[in-house]
Protein backbone atom coordinates (compact mmCIF):
# COMPACT_ATOMS: atom_id res chain seq x y z
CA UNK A 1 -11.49 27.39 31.84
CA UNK A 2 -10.84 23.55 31.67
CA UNK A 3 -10.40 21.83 28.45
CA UNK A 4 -13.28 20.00 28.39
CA UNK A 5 -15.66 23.05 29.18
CA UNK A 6 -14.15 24.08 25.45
CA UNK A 7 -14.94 21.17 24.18
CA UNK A 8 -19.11 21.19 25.71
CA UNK A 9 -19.16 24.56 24.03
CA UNK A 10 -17.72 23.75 20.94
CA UNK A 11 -20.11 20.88 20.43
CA UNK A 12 -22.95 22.93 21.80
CA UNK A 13 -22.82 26.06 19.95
CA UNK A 14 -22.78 24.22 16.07
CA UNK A 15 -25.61 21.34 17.03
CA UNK A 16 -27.88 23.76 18.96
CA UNK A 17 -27.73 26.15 15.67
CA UNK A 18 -28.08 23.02 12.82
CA UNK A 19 -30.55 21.61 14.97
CA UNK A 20 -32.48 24.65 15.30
CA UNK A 21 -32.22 25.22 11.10
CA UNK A 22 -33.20 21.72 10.44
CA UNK A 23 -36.43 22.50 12.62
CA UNK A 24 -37.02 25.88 11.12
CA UNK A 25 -36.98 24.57 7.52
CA UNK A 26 -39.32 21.41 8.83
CA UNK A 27 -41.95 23.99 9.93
CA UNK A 28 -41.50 26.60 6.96
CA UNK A 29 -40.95 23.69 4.40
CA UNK A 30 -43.81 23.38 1.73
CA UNK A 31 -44.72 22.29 -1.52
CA UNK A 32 -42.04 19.76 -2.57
CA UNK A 33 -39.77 19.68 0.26
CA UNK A 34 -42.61 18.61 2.47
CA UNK A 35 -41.85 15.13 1.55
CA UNK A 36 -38.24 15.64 3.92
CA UNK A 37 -40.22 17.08 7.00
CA UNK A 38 -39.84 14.14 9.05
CA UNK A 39 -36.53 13.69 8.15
CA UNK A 40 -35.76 17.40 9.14
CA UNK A 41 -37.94 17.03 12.34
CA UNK A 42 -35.52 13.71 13.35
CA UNK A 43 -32.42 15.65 12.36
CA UNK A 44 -33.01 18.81 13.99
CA UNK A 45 -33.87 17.12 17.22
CA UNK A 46 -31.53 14.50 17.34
CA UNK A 47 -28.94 17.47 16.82
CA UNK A 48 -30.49 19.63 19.96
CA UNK A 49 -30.80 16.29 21.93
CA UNK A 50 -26.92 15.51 21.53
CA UNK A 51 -25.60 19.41 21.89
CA UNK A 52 -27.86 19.55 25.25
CA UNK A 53 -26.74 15.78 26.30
CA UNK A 54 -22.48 16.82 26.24
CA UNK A 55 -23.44 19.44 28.83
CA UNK A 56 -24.12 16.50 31.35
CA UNK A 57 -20.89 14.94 31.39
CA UNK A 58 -18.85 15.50 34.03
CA UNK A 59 -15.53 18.13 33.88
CA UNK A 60 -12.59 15.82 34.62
CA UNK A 61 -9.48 17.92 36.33
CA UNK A 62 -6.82 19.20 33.99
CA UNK A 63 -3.37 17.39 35.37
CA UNK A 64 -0.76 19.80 36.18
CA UNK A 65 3.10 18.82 35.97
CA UNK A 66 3.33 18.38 39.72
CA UNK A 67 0.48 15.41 39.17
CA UNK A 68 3.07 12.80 37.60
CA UNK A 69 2.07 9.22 38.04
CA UNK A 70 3.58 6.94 40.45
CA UNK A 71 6.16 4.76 39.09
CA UNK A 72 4.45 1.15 38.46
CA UNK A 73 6.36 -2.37 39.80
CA UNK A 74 9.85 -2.86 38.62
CA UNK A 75 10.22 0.72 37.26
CA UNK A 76 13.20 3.18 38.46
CA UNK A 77 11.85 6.08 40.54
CA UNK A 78 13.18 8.87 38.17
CA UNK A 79 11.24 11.87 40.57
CA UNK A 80 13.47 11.29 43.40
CA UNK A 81 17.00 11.39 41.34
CA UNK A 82 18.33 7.93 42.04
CA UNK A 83 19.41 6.01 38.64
């Protein structure tokens, strides 16, 4: 499992369940807290929205040790042993 698979579900998982609380107590919400329904409605989907959005970025490779960059202009090639 790549890193940033982790990191999707870790983001997922927490904004999925707020977001889905924030819309429960919007629904349920009466009497005085009725006033702070829209404000639960915007923060409960906003939260969904976001934890559903980080599942469409794309998994970048995880760089092993053999994937060492190339030595830029005017730097010694240290891979090869020369010094």
């Amino acid at each position: 499992m790549s890193l940033n698979r982790t990191a999707k579900g870790i983001v997922l998982v927490p904004s999925l369940l707020l977001g889905a609380a924030f819309l429960a107590a919007a629904a349920w919400g009466g009497g005085p807290e009725s006033a702070n329904r829209s404000l639960a409605l915007g923060l409960g989907l906003s939260l969904m929205a976001t934890g559903l959005l980080t599942q469409l970025f794309p998994d970048r490779p995880e760089r092993s040790d053999d994937d060492t960059p190339a030595p830029g202009p005017g730097q010694p090639d240290t891979a090869s042993g020369d010094s």
